[in-house]
Protein backbone atom coordinates (compact mmCIF):
# COMPACT_ATOMS: atom_id res chain seq x y z
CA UNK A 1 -68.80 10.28 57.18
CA UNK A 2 -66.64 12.30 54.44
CA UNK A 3 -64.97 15.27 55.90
CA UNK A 4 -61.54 16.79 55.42
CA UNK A 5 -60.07 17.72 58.39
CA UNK A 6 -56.03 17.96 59.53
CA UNK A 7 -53.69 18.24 62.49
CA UNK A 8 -50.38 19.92 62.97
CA UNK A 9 -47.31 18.42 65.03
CA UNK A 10 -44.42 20.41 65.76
CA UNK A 11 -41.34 18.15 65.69
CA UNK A 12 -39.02 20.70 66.59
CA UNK A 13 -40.37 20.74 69.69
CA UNK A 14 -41.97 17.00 69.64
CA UNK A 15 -45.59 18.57 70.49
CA UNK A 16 -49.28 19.56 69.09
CA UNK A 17 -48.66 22.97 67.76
CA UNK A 18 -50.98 25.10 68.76
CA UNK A 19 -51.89 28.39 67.55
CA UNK A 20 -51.22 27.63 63.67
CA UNK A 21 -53.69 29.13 61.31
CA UNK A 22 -55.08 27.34 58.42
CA UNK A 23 -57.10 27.93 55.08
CA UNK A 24 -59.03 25.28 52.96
CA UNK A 25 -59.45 26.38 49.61
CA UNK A 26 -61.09 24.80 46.54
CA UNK A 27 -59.12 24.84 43.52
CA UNK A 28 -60.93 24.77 40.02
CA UNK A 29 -58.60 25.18 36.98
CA UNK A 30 -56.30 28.52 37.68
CA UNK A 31 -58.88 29.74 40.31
CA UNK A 32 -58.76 29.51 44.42
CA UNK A 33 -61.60 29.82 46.45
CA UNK A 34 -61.40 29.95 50.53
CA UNK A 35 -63.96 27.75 51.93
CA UNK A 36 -62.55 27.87 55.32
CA UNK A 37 -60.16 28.87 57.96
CA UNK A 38 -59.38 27.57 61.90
CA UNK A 39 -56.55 28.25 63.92
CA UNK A 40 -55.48 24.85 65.86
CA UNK A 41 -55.76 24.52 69.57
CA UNK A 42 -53.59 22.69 72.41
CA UNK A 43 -53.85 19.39 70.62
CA UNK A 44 -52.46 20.90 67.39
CA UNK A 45 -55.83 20.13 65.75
CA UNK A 46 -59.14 22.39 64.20
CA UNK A 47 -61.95 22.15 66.22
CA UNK A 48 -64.20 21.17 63.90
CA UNK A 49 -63.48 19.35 60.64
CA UNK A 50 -62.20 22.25 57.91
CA UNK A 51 -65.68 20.93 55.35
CA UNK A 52 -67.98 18.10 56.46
CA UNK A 53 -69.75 15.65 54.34
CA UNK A 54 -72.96 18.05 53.23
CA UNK A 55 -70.62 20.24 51.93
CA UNK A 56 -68.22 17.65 50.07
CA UNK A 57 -68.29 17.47 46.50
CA UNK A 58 -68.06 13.80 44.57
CA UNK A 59 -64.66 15.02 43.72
CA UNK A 60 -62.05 18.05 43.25
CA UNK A 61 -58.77 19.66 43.99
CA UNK A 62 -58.36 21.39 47.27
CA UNK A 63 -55.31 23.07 48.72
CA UNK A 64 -54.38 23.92 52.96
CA UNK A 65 -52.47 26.15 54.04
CA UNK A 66 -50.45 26.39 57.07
CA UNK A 67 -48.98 29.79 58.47
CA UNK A 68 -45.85 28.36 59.53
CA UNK A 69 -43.74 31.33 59.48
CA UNK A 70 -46.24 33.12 62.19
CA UNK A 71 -46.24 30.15 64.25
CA UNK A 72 -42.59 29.69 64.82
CA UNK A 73 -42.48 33.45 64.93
CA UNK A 74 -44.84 33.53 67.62
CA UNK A 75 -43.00 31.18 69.50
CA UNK A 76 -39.38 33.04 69.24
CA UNK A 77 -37.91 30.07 67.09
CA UNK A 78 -34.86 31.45 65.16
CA UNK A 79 -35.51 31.17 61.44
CA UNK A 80 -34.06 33.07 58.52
CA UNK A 81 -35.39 36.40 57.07
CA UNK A 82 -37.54 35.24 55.15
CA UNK A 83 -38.80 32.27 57.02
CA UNK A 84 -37.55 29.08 54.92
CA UNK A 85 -41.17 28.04 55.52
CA UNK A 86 -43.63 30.84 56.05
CA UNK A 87 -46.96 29.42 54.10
CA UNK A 88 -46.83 25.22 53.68
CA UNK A 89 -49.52 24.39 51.01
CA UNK A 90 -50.46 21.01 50.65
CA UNK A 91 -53.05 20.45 47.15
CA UNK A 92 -54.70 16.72 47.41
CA UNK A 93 -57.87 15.90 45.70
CA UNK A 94 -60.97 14.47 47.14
CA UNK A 95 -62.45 11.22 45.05
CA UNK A 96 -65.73 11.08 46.57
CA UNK A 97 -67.88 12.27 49.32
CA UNK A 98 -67.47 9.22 51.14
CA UNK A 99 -63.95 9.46 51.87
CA UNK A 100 -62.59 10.72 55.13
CA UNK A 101 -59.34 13.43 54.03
CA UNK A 102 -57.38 13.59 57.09
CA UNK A 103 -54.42 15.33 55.96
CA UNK A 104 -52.06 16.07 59.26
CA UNK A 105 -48.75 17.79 58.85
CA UNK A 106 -45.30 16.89 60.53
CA UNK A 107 -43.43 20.38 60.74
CA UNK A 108 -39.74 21.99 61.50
CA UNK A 109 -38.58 25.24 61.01
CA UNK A 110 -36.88 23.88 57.64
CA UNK A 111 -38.57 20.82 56.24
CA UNK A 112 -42.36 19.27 56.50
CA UNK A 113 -44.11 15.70 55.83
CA UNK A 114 -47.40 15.15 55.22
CA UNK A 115 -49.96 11.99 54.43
CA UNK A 116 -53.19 11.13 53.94
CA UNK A 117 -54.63 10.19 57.46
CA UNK A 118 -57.45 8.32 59.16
């Protein structure tokens, strides 16, 4: 079942985070499309995968977004002015329809990691 899908855990705190809004969007050459948006619940994850299968191209460049900056905002974390991280944006590219894109992100006020998941 090919889907891409993510998940968000907040290692400041060592927890789901919860409340983080996220956009999919389809890159083709210079261009940006949205295909999607969620905002994660308690678990730190969408509800629903971000694009399932029937919707999956063979192949292409896609980019997601995480408001970061809101999300330690809303939470009263101290950050600078600007937020070192206000908008994380992750591009990966999908190889097939096939494929299962899990893409979760590790995130702190300052830095991020991110891989492809199961």
């Amino acid at each position: 079942m090919g889907q891409i899908s993510t998940h968000i855990l907040d290692l400041s705190r060592g927890a789901p985070a919860a409340g983080v809004e996220v956009e999919l969007y389809r890159v083709t050459g210079s261009e940006r499309h949205l295909v999607s948006s969620a905002v994660t619940n308690a678990d730190g994850r969408t509800a629903e995968p971000l694009l399932r299968e029937s919707a999956l191209p063979d192949g292409g460049t896609f980019e997601l977004v995480f408001h970061a900056g809101p999300y330690f905002h809303s939470l009263g974390v101290p950050t600078t002015d600007p937020p070192f991280l206000d908008r994380v944006v992750i591009r990966f590219g999908v190889a097939g329809k096939a494929g299962n894109y899990h893409v979760p992100l590790l995130l702190s006020p300052y830095g991020y990691s991110t891989y492809r998941g199961s």
